[in-house]
N, C-alpha and C. Protein backbone atom coordinates (compact mmCIF):
# COMPACT_ATOMS: atom_id res chain seq x y z
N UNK A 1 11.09 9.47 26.63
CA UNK A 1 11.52 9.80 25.28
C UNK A 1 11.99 8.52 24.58
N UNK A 2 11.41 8.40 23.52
CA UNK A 2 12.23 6.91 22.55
C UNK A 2 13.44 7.74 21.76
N UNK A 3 14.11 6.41 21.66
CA UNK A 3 15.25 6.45 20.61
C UNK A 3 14.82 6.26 19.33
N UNK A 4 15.33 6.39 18.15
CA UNK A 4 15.28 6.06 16.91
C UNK A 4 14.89 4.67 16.85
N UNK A 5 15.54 3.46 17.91
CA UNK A 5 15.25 2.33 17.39
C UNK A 5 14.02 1.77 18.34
N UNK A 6 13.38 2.83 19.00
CA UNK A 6 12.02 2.37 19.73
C UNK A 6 10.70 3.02 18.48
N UNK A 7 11.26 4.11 17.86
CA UNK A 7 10.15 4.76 16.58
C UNK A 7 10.25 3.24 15.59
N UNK A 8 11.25 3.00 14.75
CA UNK A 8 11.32 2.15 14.36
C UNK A 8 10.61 0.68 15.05
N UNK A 9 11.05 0.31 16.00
CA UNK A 9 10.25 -0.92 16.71
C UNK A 9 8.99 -0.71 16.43
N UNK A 10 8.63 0.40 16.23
CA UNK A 10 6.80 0.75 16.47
C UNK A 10 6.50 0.87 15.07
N UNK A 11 7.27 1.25 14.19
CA UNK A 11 6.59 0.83 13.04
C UNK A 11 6.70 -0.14 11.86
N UNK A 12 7.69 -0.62 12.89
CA UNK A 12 8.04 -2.56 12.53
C UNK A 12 9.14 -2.60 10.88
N UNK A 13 9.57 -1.31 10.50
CA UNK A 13 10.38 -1.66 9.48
C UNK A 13 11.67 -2.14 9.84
N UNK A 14 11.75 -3.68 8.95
CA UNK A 14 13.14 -4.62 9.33
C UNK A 14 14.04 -3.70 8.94
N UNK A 15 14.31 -3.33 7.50
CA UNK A 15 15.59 -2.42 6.99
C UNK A 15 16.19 -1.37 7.84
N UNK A 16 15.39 -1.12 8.33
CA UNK A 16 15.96 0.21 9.16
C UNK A 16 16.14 -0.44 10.36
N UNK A 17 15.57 -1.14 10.82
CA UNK A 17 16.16 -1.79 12.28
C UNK A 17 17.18 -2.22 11.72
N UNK A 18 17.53 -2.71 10.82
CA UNK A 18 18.96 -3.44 10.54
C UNK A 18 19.99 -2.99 10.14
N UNK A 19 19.61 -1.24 9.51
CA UNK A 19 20.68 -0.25 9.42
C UNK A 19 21.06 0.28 10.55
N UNK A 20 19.69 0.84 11.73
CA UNK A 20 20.45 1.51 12.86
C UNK A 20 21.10 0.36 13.75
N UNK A 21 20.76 -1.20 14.02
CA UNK A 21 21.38 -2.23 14.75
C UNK A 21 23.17 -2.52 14.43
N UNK A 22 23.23 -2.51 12.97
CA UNK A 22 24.55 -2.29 12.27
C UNK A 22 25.09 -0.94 12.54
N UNK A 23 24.43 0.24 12.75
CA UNK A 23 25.32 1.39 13.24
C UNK A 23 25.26 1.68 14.15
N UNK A 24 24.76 0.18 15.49
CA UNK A 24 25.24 0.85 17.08
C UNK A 24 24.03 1.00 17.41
N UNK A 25 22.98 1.38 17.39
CA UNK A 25 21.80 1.57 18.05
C UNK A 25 21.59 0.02 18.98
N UNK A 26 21.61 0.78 20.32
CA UNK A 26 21.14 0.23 21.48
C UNK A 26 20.35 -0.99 21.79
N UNK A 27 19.75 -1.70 21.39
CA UNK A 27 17.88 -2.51 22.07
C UNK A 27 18.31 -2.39 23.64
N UNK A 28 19.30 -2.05 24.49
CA UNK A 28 19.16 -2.14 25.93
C UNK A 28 18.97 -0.94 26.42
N UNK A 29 18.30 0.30 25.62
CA UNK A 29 17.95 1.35 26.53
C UNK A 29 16.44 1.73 26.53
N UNK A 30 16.15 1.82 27.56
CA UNK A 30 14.60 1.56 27.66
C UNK A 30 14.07 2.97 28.29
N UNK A 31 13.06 3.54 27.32
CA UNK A 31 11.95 4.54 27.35
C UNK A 31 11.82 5.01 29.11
N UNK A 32 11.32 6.19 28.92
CA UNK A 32 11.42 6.79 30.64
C UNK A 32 10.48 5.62 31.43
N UNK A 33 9.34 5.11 30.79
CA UNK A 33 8.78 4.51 31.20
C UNK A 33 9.17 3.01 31.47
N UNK A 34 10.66 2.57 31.31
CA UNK A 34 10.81 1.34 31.05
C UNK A 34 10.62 0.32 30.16
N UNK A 35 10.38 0.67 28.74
CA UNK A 35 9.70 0.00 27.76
C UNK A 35 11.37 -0.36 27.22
N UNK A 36 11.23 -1.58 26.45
CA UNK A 36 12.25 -1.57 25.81
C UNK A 36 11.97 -1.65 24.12
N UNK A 37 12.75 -1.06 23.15
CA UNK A 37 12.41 -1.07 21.60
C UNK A 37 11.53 -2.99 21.62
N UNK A 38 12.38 -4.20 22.03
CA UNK A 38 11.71 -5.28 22.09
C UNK A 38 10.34 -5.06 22.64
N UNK A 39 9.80 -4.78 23.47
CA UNK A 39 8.82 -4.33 23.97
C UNK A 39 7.40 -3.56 23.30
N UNK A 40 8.29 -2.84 22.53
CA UNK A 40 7.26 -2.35 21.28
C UNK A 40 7.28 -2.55 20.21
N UNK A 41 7.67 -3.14 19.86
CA UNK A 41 7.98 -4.36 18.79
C UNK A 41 7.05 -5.44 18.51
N UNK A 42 7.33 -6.24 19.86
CA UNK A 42 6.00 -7.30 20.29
C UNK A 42 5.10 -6.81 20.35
N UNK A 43 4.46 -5.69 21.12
CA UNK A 43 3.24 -5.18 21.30
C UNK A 43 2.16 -5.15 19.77
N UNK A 44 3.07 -4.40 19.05
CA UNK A 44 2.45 -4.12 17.74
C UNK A 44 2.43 -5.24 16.90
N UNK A 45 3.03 -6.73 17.26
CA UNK A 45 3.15 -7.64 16.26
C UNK A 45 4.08 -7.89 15.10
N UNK A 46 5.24 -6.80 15.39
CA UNK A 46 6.48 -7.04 14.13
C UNK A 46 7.42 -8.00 14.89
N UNK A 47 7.11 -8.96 14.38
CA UNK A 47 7.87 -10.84 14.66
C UNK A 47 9.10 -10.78 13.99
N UNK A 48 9.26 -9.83 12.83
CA UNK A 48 10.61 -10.10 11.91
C UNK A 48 11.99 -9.11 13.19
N UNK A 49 10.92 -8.02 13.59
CA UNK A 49 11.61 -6.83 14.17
C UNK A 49 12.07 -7.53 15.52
N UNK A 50 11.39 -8.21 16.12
CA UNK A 50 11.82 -9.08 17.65
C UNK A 50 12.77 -9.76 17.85
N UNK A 51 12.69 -10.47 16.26
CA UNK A 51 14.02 -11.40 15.89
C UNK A 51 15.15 -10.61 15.89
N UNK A 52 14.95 -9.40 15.29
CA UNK A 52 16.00 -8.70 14.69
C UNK A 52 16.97 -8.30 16.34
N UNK A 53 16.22 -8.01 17.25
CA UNK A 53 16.60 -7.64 18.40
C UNK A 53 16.86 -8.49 19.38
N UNK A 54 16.48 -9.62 19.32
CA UNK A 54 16.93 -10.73 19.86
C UNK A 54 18.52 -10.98 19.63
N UNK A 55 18.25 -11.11 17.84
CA UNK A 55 19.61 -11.58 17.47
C UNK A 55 20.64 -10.58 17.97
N UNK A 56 20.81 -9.75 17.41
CA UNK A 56 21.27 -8.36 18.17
C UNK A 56 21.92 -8.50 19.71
N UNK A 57 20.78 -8.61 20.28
CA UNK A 57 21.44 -9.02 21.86
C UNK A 57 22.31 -10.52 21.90
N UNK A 58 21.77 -11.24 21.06
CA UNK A 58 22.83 -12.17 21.34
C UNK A 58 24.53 -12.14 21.12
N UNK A 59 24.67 -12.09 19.56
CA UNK A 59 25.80 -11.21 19.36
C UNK A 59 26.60 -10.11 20.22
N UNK A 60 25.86 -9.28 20.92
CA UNK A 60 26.75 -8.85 21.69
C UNK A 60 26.81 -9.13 23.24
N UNK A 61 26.15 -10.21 23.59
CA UNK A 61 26.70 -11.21 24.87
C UNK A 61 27.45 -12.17 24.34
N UNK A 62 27.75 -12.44 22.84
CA UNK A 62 28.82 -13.35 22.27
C UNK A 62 29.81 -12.78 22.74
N UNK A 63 30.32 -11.40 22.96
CA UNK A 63 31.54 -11.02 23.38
C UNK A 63 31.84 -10.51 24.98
N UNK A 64 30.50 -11.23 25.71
CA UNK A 64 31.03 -10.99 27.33
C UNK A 64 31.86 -12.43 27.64
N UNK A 65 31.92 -12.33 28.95
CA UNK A 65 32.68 -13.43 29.77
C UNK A 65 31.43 -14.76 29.23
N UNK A 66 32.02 -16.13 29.11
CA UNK A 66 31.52 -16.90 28.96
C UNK A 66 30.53 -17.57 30.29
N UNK A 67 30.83 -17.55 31.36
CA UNK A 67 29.98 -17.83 32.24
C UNK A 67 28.35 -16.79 32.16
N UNK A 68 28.62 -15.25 31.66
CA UNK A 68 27.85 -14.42 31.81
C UNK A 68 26.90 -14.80 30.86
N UNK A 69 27.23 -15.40 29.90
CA UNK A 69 26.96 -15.12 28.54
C UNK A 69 26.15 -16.73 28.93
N UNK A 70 26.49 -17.75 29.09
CA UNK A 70 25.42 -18.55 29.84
C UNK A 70 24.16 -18.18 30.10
N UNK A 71 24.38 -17.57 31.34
CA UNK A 71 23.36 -16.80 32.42
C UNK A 71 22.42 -16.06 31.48
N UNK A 72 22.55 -15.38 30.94
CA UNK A 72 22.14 -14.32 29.98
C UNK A 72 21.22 -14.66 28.89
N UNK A 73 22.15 -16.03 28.19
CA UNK A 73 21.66 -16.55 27.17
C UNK A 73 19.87 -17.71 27.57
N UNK A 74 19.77 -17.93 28.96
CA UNK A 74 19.37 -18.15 29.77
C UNK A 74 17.76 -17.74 29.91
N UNK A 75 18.06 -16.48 30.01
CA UNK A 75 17.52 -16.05 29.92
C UNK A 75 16.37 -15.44 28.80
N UNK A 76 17.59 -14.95 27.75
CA UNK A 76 17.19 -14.55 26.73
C UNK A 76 16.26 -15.54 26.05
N UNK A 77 16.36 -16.39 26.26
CA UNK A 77 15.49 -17.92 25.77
C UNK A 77 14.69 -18.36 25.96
N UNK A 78 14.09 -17.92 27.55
CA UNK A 78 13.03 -17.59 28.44
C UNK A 78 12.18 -16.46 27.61
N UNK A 79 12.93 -15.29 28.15
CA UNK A 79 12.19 -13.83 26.87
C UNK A 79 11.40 -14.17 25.64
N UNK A 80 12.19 -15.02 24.93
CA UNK A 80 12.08 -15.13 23.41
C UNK A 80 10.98 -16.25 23.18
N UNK A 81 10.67 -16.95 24.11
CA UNK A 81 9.79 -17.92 24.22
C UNK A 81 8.73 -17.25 24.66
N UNK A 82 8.66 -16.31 25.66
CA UNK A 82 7.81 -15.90 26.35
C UNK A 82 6.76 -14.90 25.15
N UNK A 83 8.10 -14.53 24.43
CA UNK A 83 7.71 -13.44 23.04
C UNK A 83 6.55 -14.51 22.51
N UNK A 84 7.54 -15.37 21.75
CA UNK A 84 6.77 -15.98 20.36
C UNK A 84 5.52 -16.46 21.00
N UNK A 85 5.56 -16.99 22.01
CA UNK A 85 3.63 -17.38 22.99
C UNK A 85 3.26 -16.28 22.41
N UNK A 86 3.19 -15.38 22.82
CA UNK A 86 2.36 -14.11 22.57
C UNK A 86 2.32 -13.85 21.46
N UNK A 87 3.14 -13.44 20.47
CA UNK A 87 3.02 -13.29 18.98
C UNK A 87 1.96 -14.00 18.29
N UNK A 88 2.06 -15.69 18.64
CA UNK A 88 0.97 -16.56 17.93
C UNK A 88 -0.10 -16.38 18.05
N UNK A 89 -0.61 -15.34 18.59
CA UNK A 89 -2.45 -15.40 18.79
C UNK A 89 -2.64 -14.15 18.30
């Protein structure tokens, strides 16, 4: 089952990703199948919407433990690289 902000991911509108992101909607809960809203986002090619969820996750590892938030960020940078490769073609 998707959430509101995996329908949205899929049909790539920024505004509304940026109303439900501002009222709490998730990007870390992922579809029965494991998909995450980022996930279908990229798939379909909304680059503004990836950002949007990127940023999103960052902001709120801004408020874990700083060592975590390292690790994490780490990562996320890896992801986001791994994204935009793919986006460009």
């Amino acid at each position: 089952m998707w959430t509101a902000l995996h329908w949205i991911a899929y049909h790539g509108d920024v505004e509304v990703t940026k109303l439900l992101l501002d009222h709490g909607a998730s990007p870390a809960l992922p579809d029965r199948r494991g998909y995450f809203p980022i996930d279908i986002a990229g798939y379909f090619g909304h680059k503004e919407v990836v950002k949007l969820l990127i940023n999103d996750c960052l902001k709120k590892f801004d408020k874990l433990d700083t060592d975590l938030l390292a690790k994490k960020k780490k990562r996320i940078d890896r992801y986001s690289v791994a994204w935009a490769d793919t986006l460009k073609g």
